[in-house]
N, C-alpha and C. Protein backbone atom coordinates (compact mmCIF):
# COMPACT_ATOMS: atom_id res chain seq x y z
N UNK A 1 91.01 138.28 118.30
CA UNK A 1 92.23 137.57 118.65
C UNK A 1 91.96 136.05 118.72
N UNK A 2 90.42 135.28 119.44
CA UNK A 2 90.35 134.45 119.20
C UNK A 2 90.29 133.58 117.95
N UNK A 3 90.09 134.30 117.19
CA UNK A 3 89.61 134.06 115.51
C UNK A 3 90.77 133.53 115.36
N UNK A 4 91.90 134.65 115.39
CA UNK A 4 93.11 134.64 114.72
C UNK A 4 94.01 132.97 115.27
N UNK A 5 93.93 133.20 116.23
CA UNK A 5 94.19 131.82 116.94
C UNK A 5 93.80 130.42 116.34
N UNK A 6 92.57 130.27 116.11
CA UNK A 6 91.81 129.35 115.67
C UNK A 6 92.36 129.07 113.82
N UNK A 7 92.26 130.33 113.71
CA UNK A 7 92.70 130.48 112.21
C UNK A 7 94.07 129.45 112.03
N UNK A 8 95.03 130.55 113.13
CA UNK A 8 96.50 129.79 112.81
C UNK A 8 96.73 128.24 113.02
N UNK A 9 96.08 127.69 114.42
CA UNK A 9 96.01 126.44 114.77
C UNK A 9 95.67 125.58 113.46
N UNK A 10 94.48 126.15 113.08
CA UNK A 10 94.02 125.54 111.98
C UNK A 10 94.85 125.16 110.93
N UNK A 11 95.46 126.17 110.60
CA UNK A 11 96.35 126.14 108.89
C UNK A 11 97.63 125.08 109.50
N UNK A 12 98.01 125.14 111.30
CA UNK A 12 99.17 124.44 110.97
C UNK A 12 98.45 122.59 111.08
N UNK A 13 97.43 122.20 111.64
CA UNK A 13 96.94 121.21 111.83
C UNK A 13 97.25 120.74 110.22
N UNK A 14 96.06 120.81 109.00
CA UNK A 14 96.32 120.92 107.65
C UNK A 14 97.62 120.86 107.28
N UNK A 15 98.68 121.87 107.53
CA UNK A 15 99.90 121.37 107.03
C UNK A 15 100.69 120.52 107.33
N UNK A 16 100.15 119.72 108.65
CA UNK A 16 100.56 118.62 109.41
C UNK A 16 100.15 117.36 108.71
N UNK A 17 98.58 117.36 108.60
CA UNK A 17 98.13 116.06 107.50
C UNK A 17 98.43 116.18 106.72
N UNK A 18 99.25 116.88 105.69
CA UNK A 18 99.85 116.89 104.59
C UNK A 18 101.06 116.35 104.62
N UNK A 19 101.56 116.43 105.40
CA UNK A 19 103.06 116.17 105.26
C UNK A 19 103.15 115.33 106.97
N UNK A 20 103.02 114.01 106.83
CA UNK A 20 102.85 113.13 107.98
C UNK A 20 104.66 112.52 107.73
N UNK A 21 105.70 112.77 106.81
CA UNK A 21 106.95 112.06 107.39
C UNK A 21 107.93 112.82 105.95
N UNK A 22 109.10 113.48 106.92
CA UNK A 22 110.03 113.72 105.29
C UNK A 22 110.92 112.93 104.48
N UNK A 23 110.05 111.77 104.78
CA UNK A 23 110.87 111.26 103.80
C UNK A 23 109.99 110.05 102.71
N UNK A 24 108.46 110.59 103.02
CA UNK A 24 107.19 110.06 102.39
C UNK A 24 107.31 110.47 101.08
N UNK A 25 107.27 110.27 99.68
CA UNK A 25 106.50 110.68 98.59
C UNK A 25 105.61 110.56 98.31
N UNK A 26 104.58 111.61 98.83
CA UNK A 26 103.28 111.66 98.26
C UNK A 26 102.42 110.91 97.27
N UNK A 27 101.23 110.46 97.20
CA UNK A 27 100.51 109.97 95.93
C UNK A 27 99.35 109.95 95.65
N UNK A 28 98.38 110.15 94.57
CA UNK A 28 97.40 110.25 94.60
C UNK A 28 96.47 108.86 95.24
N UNK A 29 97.37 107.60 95.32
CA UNK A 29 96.73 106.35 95.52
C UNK A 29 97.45 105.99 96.77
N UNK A 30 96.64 106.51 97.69
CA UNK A 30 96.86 106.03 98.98
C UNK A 30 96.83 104.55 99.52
N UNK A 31 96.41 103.63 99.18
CA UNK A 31 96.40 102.62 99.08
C UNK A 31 97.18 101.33 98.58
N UNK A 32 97.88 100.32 99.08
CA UNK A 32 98.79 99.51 98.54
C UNK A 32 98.56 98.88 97.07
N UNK A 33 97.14 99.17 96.67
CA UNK A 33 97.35 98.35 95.42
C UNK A 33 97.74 99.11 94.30
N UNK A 34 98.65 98.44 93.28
CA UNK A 34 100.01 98.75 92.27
C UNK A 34 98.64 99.69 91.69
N UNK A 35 99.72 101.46 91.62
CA UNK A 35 99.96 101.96 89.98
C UNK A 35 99.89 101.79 89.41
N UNK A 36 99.37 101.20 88.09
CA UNK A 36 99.65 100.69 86.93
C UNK A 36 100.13 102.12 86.12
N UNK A 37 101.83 102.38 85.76
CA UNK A 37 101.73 103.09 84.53
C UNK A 37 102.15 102.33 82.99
N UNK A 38 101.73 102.89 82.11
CA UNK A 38 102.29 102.44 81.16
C UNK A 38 102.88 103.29 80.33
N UNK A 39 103.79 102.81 79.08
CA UNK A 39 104.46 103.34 77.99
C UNK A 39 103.54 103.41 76.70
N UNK A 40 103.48 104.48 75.93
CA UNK A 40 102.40 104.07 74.65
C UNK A 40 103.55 103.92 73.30
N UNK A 41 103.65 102.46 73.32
CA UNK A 41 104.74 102.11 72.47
C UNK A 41 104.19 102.44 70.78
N UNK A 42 102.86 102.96 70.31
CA UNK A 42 102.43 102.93 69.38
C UNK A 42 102.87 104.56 68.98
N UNK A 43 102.83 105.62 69.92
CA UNK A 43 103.97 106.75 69.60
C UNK A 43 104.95 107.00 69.25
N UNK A 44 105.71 107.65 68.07
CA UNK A 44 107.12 107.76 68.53
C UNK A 44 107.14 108.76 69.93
N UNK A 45 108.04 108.45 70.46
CA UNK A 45 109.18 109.46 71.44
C UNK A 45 110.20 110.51 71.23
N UNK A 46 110.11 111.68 71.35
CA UNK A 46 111.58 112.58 70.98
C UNK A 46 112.44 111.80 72.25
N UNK A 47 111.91 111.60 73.21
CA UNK A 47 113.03 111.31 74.46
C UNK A 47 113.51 110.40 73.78
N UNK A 48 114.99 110.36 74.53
CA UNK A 48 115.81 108.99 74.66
C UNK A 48 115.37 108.17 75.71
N UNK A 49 115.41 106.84 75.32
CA UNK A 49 114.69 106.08 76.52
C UNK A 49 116.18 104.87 76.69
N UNK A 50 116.35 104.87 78.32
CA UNK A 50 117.25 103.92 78.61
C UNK A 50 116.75 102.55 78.91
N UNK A 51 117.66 101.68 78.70
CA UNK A 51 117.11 100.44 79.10
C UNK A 51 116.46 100.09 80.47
N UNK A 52 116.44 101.22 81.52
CA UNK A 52 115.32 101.18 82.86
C UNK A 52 114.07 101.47 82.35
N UNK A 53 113.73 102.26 81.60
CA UNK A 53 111.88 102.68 80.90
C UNK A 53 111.89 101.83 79.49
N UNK A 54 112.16 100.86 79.06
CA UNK A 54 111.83 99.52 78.24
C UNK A 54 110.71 98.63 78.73
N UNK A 55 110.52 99.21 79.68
CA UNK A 55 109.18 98.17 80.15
C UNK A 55 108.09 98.76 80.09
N UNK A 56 107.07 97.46 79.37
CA UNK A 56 105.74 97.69 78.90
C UNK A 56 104.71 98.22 79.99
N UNK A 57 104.79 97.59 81.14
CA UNK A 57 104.29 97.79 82.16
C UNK A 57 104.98 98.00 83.80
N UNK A 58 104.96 98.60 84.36
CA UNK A 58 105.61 99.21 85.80
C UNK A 58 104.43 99.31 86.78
N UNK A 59 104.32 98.34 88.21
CA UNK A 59 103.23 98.63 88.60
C UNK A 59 103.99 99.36 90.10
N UNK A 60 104.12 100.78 90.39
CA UNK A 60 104.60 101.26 91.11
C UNK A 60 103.67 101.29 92.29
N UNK A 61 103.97 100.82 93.68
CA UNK A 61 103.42 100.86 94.99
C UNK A 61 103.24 102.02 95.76
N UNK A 62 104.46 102.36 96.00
CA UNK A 62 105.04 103.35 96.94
C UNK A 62 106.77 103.88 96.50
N UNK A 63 106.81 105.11 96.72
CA UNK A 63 108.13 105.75 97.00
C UNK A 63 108.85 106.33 97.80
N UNK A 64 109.79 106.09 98.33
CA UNK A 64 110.42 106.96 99.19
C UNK A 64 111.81 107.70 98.92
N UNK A 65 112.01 109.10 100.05
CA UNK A 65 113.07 109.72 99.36
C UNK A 65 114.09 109.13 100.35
N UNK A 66 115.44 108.53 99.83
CA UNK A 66 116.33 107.70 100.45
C UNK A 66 117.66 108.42 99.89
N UNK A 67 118.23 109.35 100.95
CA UNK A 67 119.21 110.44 100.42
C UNK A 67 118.83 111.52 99.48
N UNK A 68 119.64 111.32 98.38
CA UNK A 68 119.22 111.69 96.82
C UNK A 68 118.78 110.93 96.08
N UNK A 69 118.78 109.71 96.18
CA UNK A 69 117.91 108.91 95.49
C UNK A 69 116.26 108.46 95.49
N UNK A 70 115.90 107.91 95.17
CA UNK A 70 114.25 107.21 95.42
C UNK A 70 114.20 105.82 95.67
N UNK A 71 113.90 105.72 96.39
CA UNK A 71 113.56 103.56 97.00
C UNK A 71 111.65 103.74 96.50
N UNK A 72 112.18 102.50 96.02
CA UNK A 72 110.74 102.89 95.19
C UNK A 72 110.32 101.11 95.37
N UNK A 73 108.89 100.94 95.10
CA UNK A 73 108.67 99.65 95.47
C UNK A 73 107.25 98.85 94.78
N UNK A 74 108.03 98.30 93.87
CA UNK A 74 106.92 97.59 92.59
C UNK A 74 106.73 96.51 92.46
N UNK A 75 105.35 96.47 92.15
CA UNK A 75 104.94 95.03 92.41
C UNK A 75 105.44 94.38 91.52
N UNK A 76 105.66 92.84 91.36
CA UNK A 76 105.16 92.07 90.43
C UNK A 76 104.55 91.00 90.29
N UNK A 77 104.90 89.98 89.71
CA UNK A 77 103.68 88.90 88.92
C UNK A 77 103.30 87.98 89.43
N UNK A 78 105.08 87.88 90.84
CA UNK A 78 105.10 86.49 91.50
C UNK A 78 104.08 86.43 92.84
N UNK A 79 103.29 85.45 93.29
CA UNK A 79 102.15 85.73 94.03
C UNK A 79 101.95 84.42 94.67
N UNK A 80 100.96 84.29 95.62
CA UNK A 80 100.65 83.21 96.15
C UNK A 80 98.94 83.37 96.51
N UNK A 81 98.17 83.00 96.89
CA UNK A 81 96.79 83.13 97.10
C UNK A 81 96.38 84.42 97.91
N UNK A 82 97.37 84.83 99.67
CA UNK A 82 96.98 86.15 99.90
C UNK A 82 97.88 87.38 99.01
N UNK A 83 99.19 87.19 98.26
CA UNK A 83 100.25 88.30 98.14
C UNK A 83 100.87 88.31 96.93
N UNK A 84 101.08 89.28 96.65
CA UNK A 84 101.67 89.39 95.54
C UNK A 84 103.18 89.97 95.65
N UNK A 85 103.98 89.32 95.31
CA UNK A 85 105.48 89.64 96.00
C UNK A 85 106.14 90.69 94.76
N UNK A 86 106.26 92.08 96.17
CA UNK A 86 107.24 92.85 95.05
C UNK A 86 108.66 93.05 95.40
N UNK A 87 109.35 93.87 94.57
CA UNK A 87 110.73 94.31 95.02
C UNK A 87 111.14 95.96 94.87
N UNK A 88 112.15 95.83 95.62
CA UNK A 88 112.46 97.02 96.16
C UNK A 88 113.66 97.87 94.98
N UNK A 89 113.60 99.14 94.51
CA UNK A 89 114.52 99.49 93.37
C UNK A 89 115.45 100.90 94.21
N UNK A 90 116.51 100.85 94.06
CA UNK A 90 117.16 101.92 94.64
C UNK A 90 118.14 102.29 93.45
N UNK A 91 118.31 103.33 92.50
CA UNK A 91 118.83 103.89 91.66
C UNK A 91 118.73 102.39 90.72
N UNK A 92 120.12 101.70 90.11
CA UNK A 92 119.92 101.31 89.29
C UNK A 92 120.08 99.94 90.03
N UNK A 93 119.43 99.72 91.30
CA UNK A 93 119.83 98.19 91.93
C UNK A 93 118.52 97.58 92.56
N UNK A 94 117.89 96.53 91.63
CA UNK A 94 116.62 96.10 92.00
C UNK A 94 116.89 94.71 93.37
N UNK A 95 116.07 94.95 94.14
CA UNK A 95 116.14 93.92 95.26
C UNK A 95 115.31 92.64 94.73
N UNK A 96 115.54 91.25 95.20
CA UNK A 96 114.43 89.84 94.85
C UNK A 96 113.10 90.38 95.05
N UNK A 97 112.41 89.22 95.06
CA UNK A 97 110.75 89.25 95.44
C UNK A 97 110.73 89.18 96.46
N UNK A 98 110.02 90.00 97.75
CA UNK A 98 110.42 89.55 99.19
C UNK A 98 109.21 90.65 99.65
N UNK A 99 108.75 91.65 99.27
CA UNK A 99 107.80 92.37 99.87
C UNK A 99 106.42 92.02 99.65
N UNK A 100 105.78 91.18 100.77
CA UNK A 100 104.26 91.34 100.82
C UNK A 100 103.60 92.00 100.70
N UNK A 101 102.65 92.11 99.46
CA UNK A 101 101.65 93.04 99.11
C UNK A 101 100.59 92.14 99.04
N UNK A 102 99.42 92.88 99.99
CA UNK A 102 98.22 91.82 99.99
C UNK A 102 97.44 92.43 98.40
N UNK A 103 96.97 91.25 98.63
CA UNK A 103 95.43 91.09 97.13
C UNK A 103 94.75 91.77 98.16
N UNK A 104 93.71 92.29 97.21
CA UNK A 104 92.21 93.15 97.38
C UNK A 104 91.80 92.10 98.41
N UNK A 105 91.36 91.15 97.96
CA UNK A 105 90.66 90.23 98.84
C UNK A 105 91.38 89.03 100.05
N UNK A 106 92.60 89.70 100.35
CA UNK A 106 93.55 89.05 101.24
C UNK A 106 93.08 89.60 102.93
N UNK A 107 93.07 88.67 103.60
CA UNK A 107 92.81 89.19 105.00
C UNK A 107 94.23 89.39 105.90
N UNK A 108 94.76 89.36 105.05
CA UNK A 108 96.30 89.79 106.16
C UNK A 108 96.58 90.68 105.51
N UNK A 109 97.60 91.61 106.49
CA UNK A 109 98.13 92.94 105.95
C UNK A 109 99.05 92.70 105.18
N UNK A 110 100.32 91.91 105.34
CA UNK A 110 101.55 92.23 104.34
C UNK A 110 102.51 93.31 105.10
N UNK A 111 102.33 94.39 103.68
CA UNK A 111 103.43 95.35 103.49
C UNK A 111 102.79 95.99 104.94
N UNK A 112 103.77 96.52 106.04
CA UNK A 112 103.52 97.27 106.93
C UNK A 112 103.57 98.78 106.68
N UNK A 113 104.82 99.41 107.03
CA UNK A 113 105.89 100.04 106.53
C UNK A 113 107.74 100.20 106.12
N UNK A 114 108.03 101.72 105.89
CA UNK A 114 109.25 101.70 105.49
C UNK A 114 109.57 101.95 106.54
N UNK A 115 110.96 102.04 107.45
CA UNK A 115 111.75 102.79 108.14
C UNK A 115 113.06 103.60 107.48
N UNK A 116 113.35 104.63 107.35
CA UNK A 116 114.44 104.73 106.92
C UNK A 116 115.20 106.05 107.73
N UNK A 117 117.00 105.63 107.53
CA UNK A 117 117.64 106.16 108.26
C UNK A 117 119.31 105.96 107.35
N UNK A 118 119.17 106.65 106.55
CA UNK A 118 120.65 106.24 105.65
C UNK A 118 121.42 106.51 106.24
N UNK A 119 122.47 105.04 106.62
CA UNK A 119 122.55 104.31 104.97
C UNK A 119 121.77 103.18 105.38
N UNK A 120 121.00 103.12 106.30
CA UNK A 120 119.74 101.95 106.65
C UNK A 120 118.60 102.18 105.88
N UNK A 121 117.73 100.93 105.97
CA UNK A 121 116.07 101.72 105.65
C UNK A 121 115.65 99.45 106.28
N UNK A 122 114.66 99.65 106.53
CA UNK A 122 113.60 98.18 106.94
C UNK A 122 112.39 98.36 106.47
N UNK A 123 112.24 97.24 105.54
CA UNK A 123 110.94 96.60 105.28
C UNK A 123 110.47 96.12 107.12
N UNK A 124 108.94 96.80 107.38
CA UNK A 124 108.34 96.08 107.75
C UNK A 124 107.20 95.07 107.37
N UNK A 125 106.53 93.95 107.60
CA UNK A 125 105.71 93.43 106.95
C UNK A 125 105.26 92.18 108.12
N UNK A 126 104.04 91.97 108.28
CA UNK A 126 102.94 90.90 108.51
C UNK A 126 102.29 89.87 107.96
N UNK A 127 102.99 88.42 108.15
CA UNK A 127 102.08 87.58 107.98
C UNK A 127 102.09 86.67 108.29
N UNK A 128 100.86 85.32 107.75
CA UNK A 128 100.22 83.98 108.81
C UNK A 128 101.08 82.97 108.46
N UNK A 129 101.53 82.15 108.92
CA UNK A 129 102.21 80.80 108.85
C UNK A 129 101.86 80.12 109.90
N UNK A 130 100.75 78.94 109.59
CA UNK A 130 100.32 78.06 110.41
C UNK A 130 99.49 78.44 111.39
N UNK A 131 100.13 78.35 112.63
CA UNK A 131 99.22 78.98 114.02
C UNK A 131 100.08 80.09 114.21
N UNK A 132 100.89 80.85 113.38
CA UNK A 132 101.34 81.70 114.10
C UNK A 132 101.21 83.20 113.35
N UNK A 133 101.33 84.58 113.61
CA UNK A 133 100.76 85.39 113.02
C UNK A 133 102.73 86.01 112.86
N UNK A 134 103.40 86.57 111.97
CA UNK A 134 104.63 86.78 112.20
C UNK A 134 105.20 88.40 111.69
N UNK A 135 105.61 89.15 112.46
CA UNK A 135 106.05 90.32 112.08
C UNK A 135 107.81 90.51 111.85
N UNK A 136 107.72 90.96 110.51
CA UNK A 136 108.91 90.38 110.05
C UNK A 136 109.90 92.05 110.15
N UNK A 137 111.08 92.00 110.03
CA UNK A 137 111.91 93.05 110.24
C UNK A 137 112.75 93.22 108.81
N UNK A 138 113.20 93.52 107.82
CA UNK A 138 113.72 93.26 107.39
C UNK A 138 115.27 94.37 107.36
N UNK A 139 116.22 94.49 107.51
CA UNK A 139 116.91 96.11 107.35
C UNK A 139 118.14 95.77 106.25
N UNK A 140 118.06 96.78 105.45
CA UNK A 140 119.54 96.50 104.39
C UNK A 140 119.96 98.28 104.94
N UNK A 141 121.26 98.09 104.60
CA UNK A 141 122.72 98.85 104.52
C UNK A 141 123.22 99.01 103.12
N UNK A 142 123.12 100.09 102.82
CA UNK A 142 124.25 100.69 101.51
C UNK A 142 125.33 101.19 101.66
N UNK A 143 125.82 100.41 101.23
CA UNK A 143 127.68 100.30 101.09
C UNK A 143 127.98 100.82 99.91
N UNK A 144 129.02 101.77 99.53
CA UNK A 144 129.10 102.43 98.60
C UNK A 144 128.17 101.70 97.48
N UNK A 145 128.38 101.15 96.09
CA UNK A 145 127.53 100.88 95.20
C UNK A 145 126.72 100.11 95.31
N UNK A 146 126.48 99.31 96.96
CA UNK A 146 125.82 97.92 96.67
C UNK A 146 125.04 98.30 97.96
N UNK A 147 124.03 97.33 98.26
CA UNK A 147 122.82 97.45 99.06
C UNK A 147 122.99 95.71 99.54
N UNK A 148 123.43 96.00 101.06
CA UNK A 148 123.13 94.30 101.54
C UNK A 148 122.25 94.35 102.75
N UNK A 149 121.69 92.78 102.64
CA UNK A 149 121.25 92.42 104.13
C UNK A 149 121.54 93.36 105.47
N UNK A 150 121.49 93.42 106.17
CA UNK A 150 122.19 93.22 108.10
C UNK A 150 121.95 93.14 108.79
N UNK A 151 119.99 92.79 108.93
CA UNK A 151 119.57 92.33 109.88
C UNK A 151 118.16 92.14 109.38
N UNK A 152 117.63 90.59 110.25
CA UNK A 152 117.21 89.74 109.72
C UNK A 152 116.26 89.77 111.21
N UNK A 153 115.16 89.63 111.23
CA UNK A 153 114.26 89.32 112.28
C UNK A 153 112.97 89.36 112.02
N UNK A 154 112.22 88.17 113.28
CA UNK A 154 111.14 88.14 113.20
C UNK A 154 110.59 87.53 114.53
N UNK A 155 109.38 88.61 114.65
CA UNK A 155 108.12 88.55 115.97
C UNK A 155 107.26 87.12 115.76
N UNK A 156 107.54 86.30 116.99
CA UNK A 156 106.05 85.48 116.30
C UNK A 156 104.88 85.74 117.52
N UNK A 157 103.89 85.29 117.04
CA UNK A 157 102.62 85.11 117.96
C UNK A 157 102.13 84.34 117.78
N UNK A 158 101.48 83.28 118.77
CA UNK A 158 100.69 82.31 118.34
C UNK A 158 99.13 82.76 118.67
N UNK A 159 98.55 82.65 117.49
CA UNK A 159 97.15 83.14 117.18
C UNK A 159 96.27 82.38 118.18
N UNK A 160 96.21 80.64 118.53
CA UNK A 160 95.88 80.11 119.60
C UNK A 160 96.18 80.42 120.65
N UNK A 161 97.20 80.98 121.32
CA UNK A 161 97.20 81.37 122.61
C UNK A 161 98.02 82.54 122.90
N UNK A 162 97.44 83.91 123.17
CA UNK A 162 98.16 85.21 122.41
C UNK A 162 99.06 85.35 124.01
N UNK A 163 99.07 84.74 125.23
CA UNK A 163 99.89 84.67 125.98
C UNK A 163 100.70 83.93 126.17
N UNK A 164 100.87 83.07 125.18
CA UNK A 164 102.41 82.80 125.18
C UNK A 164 103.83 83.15 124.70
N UNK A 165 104.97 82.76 125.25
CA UNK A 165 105.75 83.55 124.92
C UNK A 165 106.89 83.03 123.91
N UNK A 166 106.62 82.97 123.01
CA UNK A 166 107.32 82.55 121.79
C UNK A 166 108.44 83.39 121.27
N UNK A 167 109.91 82.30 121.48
CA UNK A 167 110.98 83.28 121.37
C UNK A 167 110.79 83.73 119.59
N UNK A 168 111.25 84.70 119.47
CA UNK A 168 111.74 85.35 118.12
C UNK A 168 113.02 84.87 117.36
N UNK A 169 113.30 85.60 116.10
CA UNK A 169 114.56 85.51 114.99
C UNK A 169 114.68 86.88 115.22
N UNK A 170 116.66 86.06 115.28
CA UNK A 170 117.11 87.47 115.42
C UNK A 170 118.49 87.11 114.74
N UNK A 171 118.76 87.41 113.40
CA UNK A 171 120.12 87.52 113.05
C UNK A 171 120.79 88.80 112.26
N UNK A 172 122.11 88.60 112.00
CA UNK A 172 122.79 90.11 111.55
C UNK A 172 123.68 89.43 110.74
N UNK A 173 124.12 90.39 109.94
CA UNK A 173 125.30 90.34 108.60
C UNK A 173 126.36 89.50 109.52
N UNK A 174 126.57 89.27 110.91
CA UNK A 174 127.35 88.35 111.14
C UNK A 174 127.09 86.72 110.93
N UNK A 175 126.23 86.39 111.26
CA UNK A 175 125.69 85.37 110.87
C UNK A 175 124.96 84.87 110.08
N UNK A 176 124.48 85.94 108.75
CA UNK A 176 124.10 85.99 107.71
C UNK A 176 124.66 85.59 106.64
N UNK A 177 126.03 86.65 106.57
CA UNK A 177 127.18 86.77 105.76
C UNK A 177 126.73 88.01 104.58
N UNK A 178 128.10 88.45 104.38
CA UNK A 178 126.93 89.62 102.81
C UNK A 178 125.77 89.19 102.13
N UNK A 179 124.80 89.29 102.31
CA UNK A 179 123.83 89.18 100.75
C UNK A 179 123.43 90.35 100.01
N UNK A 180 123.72 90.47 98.92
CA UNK A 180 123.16 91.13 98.56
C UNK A 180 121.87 91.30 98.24
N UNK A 181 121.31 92.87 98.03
CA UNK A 181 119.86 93.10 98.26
C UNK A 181 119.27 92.13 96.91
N UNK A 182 119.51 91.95 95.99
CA UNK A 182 119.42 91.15 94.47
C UNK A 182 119.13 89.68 94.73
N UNK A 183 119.86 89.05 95.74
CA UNK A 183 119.77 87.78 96.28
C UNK A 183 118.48 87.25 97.24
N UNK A 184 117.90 88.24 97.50
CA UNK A 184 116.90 88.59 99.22
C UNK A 184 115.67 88.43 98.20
N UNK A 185 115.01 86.63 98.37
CA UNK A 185 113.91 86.97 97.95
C UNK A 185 112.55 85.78 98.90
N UNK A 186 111.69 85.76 98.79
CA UNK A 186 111.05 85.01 99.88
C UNK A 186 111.47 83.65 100.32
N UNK A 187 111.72 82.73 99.20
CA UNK A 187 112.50 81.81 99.43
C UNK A 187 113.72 82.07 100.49
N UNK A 188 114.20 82.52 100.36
CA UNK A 188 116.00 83.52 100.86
C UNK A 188 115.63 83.27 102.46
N UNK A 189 114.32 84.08 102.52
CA UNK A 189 113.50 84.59 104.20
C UNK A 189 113.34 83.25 104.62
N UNK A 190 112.48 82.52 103.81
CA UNK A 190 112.21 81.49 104.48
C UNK A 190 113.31 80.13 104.91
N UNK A 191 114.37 79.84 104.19
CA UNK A 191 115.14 79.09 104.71
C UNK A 191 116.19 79.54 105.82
N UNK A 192 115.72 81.11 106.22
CA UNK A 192 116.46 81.58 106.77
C UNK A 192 115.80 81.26 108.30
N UNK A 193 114.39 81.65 108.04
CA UNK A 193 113.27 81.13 108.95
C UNK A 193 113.44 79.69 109.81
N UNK A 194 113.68 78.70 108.51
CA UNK A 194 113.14 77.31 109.03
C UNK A 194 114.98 76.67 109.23
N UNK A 195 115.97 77.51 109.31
CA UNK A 195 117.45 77.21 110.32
C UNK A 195 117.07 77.28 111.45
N UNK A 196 116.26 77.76 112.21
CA UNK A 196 116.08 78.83 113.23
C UNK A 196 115.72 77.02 114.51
């Protein structure tokens, strides 16, 4: 009987690390740095290919299941010394450059995680500006065909003195106004930042 016990505990532990959130898509590359898939354009294709799989290269991050759809999240080209800024794709509606993805050799984290809760979902993400270390919030809302802003925030800390108390950003689609998710790109964050 003890066996059996041990046995069962066991199998459900295992099916627990397997499946840590339902609304994770699995991957063989646990790790933030891009997928690389590609197309072998030197084949023909029987498929029909739409103008979304026209691209030579797709460097896919992470996916998530968001309703019936997939929020999916790919890097690209645009970068700065720690990050490489990707965007966010939800059926046929790609978001700006706005997600921190650290380089191999970046000492800040970046991309945190997803939250999601449809018709919500938040970028979380981490990073340095100046003396301060900043945890950023990001949350969009899907409205029938379109994906906007609606809340806008950010944690700061000052890395020099971790007891102080440094107020935060905190705004919403009221004081935002619609943006759409297409419009939302680091630039976007940051002048949103330096109103504050």
């Amino acid at each position: 009987m003890k066996y059996l016990v041990i046995t069962i505990f066991s199998a459900i532990s295992f099916w627990g690390c397997k499946q840590y959130s339902n609304n994770h898509i699995t991957t063989e590359n646990k790790s933030l740095q891009p997928e690389t898939t590609t197309n072998n354009l030197s084949q023909p294709s029987k498929t029909k290919t739409s103008s979304d799989t026209i691209k030579n290269q797709e460097k896919t991050v992470e996916k998530w299941a968001f309703k019936k759809e997939i929020l999916s999240l790919f890097s690209s080209e645009k970068s700065d010394d720690f990050y490489n800024y990707g965007q966010l794709k939800v059926g046929s509606i790609e978001s700006g450059k706005f997600v921190r993805i650290p380089k191999k050799d970046s000492p800040y984290t970046g991309f945190e995680k997803m939250v999601i809760k449809f018709p919500y979902f938040t970028v979380e993400q981490t990073y340095r500006e100046g003396d301060f270390t900043n945890y950023e919030f990001i949350t969009f809302k899907k409205e029938a065909q379109s994906i906007y802003l609606y809340k806008y925030a950010v944690d700061y800390t000052n890395i020099q003195n971790l007891e102080e108390d440094v107020p935060g950003l905190r705004l919403d689609q009221k004081t935002i106004g619609k943006v759409q998710i297409e419009n939302v790109t680091i630039d976007f964050l940051t002048s949103l930042r330096s109103e504050r």
